[in-house]
PDB file of N, CA and C in Angstrom:
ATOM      1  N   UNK A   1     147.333  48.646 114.997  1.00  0.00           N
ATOM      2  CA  UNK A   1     146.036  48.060 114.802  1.00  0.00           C
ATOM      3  C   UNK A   1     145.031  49.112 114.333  1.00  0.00           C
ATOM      4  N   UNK A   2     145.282  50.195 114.893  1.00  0.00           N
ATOM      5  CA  UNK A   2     144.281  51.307 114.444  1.00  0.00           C
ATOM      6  C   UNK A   2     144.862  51.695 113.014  1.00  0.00           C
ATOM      7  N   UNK A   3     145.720  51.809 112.682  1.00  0.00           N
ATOM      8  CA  UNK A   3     146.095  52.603 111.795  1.00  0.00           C
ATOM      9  C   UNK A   3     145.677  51.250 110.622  1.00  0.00           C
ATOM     10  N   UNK A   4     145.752  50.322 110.005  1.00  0.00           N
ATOM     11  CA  UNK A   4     144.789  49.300 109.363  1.00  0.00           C
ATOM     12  C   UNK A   4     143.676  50.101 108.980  1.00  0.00           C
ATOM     13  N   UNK A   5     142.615  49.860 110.081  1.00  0.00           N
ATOM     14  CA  UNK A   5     141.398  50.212 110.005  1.00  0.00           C
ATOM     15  C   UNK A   5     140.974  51.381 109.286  1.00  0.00           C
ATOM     16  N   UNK A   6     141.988  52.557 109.066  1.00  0.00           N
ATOM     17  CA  UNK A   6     141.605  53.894 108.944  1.00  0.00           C
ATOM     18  C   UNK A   6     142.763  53.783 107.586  1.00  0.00           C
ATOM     19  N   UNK A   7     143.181  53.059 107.040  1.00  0.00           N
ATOM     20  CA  UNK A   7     143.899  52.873 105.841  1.00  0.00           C
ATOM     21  C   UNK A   7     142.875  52.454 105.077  1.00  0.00           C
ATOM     22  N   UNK A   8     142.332  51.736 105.883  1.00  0.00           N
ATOM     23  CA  UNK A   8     140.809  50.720 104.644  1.00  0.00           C
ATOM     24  C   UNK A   8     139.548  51.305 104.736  1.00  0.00           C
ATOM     25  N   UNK A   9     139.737  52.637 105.496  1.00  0.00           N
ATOM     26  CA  UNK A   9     138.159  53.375 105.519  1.00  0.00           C
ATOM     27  C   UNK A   9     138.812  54.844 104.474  1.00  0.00           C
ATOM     28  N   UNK A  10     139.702  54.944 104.137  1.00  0.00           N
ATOM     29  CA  UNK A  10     139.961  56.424 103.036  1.00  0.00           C
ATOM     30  C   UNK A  10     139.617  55.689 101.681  1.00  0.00           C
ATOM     31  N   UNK A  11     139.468  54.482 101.594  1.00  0.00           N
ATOM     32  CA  UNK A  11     139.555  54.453  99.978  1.00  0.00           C
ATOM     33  C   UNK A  11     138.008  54.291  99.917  1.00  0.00           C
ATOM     34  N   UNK A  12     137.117  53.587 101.193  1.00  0.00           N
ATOM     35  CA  UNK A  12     135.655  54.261 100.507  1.00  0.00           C
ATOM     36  C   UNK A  12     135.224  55.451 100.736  1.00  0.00           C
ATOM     37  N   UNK A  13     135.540  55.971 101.835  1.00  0.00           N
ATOM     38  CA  UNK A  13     135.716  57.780 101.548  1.00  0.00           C
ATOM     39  C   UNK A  13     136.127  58.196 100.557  1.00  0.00           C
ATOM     40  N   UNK A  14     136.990  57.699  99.629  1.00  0.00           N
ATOM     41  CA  UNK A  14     137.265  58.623  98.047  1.00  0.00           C
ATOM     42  C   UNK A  14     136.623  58.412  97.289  1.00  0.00           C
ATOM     43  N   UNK A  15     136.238  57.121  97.136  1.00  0.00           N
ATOM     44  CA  UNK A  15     135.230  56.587  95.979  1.00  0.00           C
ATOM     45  C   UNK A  15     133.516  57.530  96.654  1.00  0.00           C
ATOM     46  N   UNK A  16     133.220  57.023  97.623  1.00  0.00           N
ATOM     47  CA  UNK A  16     132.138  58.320  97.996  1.00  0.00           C
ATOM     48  C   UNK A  16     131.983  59.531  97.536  1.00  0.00           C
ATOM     49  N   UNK A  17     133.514  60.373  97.913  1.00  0.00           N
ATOM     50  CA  UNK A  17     133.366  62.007  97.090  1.00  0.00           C
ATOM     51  C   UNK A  17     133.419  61.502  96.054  1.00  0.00           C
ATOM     52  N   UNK A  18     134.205  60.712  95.052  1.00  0.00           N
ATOM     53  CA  UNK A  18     134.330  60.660  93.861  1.00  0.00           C
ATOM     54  C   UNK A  18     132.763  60.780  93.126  1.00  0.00           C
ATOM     55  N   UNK A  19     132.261  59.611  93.991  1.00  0.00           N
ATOM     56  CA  UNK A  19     131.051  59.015  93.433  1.00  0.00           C
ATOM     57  C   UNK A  19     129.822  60.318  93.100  1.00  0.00           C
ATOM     58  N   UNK A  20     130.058  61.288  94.547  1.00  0.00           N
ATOM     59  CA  UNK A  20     129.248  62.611  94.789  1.00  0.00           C
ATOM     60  C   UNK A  20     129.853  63.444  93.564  1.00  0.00           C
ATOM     61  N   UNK A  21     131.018  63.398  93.423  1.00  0.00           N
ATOM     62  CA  UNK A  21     131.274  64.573  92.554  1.00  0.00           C
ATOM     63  C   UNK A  21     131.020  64.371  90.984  1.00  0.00           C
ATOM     64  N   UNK A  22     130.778  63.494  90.417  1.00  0.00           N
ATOM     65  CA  UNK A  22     130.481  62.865  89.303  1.00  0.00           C
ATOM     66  C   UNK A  22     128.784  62.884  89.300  1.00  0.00           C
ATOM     67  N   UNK A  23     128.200  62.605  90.015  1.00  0.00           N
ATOM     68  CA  UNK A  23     127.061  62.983  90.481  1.00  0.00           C
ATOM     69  C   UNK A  23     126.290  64.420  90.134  1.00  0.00           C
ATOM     70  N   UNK A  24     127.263  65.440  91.019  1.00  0.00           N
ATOM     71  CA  UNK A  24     127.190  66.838  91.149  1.00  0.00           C
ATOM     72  C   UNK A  24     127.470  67.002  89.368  1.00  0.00           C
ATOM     73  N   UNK A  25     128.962  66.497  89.073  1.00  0.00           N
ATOM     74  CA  UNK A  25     129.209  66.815  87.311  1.00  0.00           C
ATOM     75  C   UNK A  25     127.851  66.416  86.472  1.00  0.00           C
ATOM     76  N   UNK A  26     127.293  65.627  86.394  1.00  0.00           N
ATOM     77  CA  UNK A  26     126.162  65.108  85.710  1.00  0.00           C
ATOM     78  C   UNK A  26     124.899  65.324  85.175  1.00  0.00           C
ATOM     79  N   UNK A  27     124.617  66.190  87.114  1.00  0.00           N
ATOM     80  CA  UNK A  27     123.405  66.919  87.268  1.00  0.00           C
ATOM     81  C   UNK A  27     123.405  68.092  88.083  1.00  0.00           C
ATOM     82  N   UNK A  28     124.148  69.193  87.057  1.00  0.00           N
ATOM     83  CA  UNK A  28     124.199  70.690  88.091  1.00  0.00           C
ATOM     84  C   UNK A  28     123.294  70.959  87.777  1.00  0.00           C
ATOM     85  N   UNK A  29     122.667  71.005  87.065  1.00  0.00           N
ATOM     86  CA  UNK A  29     121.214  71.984  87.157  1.00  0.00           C
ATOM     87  C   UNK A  29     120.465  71.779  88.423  1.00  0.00           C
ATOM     88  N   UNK A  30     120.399  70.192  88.211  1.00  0.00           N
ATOM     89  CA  UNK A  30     119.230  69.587  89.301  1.00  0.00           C
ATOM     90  C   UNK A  30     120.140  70.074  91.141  1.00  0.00           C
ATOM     91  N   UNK A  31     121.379  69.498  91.303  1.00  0.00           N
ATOM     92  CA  UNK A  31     122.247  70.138  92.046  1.00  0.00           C
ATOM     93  C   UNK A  31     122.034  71.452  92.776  1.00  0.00           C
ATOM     94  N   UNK A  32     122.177  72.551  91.791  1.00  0.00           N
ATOM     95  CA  UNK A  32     122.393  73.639  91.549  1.00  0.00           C
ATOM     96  C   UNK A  32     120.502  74.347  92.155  1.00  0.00           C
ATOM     97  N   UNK A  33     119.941  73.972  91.626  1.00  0.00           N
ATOM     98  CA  UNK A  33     118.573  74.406  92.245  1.00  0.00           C
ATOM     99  C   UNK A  33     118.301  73.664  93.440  1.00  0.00           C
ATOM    100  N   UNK A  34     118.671  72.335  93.958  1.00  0.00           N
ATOM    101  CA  UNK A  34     118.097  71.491  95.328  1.00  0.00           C
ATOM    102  C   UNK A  34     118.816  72.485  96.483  1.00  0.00           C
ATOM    103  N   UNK A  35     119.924  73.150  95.778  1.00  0.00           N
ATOM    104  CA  UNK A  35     121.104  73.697  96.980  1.00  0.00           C
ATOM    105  C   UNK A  35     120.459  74.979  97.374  1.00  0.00           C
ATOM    106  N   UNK A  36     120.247  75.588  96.084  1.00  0.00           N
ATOM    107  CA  UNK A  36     119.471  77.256  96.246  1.00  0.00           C
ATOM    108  C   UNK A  36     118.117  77.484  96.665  1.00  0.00           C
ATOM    109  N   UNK A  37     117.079  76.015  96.682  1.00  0.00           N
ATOM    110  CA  UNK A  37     116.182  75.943  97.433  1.00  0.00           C
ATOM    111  C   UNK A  37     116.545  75.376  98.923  1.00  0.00           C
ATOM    112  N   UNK A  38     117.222  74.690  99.252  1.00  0.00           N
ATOM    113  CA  UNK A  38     117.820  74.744 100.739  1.00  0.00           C
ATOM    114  C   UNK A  38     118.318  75.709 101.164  1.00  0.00           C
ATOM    115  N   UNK A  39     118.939  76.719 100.543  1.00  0.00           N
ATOM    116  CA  UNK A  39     119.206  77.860 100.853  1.00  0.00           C
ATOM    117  C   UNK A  39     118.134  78.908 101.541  1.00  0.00           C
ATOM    118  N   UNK A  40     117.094  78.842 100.545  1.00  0.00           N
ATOM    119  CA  UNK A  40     116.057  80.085 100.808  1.00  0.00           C
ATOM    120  C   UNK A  40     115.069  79.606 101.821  1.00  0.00           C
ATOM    121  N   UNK A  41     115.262  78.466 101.956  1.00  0.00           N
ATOM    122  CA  UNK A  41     114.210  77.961 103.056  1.00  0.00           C
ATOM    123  C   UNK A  41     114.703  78.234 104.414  1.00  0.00           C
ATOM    124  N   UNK A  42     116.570  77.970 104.100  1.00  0.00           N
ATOM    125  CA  UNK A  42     117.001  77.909 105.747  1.00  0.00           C
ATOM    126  C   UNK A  42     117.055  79.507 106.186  1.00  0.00           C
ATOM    127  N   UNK A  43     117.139  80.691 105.042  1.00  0.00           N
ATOM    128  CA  UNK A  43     117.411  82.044 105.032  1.00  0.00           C
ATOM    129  C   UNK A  43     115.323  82.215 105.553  1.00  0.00           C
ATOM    130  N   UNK A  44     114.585  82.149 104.876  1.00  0.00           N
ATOM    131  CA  UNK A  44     113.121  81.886 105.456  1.00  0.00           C
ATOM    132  C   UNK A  44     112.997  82.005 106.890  1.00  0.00           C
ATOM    133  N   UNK A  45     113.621  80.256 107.214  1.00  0.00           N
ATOM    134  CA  UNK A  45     113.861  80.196 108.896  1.00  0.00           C
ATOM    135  C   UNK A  45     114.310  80.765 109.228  1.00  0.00           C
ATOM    136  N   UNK A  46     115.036  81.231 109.297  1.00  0.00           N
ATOM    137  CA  UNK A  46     116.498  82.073 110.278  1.00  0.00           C
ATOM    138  C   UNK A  46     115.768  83.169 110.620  1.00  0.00           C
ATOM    139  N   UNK A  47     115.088  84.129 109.681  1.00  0.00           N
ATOM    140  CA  UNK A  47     113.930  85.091 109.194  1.00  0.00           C
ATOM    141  C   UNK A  47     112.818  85.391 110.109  1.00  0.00           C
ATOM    142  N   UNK A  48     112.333  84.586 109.914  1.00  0.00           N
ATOM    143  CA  UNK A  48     110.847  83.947 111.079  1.00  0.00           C
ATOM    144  C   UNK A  48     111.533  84.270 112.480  1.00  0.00           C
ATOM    145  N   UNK A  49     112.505  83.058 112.814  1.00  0.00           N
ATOM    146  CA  UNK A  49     112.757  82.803 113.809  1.00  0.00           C
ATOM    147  C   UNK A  49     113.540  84.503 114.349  1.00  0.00           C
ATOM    148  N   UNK A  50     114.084  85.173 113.989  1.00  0.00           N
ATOM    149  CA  UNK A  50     114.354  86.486 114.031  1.00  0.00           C
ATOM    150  C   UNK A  50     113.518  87.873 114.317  1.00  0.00           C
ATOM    151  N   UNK A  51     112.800  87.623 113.399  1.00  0.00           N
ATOM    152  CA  UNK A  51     111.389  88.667 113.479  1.00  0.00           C
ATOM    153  C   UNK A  51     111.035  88.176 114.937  1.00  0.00           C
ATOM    154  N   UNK A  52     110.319  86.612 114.943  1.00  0.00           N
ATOM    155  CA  UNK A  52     109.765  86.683 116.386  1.00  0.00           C
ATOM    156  C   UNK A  52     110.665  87.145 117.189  1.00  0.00           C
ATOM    157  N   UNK A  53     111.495  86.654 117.509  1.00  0.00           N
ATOM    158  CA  UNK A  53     112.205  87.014 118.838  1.00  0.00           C
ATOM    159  C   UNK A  53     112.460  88.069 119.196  1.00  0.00           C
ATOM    160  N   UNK A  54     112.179  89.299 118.008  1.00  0.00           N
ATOM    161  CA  UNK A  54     112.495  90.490 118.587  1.00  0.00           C
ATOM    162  C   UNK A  54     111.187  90.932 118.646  1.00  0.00           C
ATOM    163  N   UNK A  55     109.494  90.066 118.536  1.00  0.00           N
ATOM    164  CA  UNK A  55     108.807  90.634 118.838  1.00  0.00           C
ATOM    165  C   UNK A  55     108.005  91.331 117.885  1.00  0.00           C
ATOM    166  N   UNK A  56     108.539  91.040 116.655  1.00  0.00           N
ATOM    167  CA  UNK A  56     106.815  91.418 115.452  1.00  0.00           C
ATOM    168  C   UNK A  56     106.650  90.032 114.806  1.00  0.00           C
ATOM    169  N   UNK A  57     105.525  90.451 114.646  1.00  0.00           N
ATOM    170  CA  UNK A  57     104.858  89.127 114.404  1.00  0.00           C
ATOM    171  C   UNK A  57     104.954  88.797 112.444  1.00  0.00           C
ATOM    172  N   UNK A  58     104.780  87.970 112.030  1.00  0.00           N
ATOM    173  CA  UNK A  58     105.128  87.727 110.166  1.00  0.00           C
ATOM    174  C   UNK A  58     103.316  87.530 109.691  1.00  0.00           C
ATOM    175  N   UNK A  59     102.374  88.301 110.690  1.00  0.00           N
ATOM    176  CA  UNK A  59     101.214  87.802 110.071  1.00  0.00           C
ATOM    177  C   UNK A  59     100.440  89.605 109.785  1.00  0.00           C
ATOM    178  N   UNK A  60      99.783  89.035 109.037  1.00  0.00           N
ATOM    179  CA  UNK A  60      99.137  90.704 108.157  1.00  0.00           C
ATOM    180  C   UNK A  60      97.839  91.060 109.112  1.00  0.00           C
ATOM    181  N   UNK A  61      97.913  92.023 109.497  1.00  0.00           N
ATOM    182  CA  UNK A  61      96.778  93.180 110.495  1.00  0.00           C
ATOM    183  C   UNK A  61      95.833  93.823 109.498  1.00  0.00           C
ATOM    184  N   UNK A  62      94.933  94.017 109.622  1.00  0.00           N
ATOM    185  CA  UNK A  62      93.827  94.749 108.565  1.00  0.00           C
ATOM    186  C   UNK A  62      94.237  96.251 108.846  1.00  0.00           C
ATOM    187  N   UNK A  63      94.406  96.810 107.561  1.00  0.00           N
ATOM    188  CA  UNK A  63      94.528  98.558 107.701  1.00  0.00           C
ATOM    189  C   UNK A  63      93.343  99.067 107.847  1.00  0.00           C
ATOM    190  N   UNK A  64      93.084 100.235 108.532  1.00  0.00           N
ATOM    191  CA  UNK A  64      91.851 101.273 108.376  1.00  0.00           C
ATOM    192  C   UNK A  64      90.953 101.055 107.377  1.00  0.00           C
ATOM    193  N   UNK A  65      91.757 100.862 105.940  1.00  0.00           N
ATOM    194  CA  UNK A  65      91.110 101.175 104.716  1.00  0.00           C
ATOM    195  C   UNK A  65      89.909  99.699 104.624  1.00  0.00           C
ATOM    196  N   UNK A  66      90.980  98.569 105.109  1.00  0.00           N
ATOM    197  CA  UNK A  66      90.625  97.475 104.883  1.00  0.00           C
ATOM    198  C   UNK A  66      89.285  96.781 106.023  1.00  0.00           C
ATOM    199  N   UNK A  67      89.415  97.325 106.870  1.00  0.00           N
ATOM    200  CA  UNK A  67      88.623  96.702 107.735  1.00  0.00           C
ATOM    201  C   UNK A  67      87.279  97.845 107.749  1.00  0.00           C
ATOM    202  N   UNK A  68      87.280  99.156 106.930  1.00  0.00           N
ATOM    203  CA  UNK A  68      86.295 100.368 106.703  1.00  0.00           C
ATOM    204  C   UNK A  68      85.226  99.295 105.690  1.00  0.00           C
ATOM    205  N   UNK A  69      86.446  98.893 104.533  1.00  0.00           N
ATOM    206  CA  UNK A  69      85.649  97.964 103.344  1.00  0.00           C
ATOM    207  C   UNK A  69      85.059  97.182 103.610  1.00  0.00           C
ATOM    208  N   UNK A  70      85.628  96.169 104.885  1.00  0.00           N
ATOM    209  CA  UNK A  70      84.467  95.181 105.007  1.00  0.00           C
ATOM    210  C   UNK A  70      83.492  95.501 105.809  1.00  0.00           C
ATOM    211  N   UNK A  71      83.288  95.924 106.175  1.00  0.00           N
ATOM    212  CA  UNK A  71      82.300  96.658 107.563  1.00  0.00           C
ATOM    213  C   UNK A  71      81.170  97.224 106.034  1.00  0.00           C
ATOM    214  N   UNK A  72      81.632  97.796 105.261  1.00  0.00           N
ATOM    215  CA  UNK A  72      80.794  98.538 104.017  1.00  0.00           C
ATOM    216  C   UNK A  72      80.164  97.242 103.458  1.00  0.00           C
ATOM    217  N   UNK A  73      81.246  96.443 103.496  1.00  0.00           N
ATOM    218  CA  UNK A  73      80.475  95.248 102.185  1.00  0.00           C
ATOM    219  C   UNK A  73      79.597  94.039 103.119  1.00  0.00           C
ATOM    220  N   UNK A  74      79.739  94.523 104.116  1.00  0.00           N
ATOM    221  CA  UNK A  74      78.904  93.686 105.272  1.00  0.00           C
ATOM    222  C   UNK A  74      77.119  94.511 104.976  1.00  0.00           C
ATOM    223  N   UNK A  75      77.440  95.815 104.976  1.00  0.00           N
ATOM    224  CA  UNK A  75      76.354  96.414 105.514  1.00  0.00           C
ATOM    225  C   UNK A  75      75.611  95.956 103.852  1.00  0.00           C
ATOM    226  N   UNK A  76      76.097  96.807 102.820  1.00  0.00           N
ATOM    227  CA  UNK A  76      75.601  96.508 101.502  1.00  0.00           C
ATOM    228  C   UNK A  76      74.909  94.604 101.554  1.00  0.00           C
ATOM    229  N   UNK A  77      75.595  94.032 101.580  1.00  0.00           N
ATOM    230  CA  UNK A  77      75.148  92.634 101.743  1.00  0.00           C
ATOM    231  C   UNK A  77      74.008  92.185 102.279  1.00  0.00           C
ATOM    232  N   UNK A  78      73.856  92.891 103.698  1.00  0.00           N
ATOM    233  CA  UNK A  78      72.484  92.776 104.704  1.00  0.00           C
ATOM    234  C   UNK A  78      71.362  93.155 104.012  1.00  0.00           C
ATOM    235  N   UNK A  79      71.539  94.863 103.296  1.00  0.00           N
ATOM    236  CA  UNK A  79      70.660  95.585 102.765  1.00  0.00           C
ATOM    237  C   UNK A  79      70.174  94.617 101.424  1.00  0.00           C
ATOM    238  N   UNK A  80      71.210  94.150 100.732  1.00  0.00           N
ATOM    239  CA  UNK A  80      70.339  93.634  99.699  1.00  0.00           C
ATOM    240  C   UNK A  80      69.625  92.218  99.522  1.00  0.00           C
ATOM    241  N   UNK A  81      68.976  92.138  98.442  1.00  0.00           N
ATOM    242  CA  UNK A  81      67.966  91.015  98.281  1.00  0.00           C
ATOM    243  C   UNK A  81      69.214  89.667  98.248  1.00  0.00           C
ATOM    244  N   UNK A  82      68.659  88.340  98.679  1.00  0.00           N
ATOM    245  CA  UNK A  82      69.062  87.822  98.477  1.00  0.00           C
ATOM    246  C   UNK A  82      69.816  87.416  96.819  1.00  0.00           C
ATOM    247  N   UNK A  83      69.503  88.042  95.853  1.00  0.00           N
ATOM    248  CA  UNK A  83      70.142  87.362  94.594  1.00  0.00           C
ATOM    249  C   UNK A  83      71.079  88.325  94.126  1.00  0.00           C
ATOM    250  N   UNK A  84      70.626  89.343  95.043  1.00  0.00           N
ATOM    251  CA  UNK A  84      72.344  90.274  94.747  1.00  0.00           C
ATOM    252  C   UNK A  84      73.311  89.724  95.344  1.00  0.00           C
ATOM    253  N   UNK A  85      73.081  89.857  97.249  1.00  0.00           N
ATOM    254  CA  UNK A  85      74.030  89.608  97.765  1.00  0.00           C
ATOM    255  C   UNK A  85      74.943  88.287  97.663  1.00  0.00           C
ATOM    256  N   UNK A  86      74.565  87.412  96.742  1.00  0.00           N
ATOM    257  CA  UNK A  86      75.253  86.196  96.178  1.00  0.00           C
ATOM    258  C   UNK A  86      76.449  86.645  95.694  1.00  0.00           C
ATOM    259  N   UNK A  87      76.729  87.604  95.258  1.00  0.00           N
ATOM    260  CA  UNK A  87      77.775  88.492  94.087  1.00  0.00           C
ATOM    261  C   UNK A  87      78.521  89.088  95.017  1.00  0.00           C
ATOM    262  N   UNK A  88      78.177  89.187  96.270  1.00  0.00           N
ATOM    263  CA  UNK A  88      79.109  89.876  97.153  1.00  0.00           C
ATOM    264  C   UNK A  88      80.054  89.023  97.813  1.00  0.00           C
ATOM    265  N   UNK A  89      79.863  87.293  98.067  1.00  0.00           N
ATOM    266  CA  UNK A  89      80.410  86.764  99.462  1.00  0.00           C
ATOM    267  C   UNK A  89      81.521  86.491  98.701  1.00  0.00           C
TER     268      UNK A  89
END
């Protein structure tokens, strides 16, 4: 009785791959890039999820240089007239 059932479920399982692989033949390009962008997204995740766990973080810290500049372009800004400091924000 079982063995029926699983005689009459391989032939739409073949026509399925068939159907996929004719598919895949048709449109590798389109294929071919949906796969390599699932790729880099799940390599992304894996990434993230990695970095954190060992404890650095994936977000950008202001350097010396950078946080000297704004502190400068703060002060310049205050000092000037209003129709300069328009050119600064």
């Amino acid at each position: 009785m079982v063995a029926p059932r699983m005689q009459s479920s391989a032939p739409r399982q073949k026509s399925g791959e068939s159907c996929s692989m004719e598919w895949v033949e048709e449109h590798a390009l389109t294929s071919v890039t949906v796969l390599f962008g699932l790729g880099v997204a799940v390599g992304l995740l894996l990434g993230h999820t990695i970095a954190e766990s060992t404890g650095r973080k994936m977000f950008h810290e202001d350097t010396l240089t950078e946080k000297l500049t704004g502190q400068i372009r703060e002060i310049v800004k205050s000092t000037l007239p209003q129709g300069l400091s328009r050119h600064f924000s």
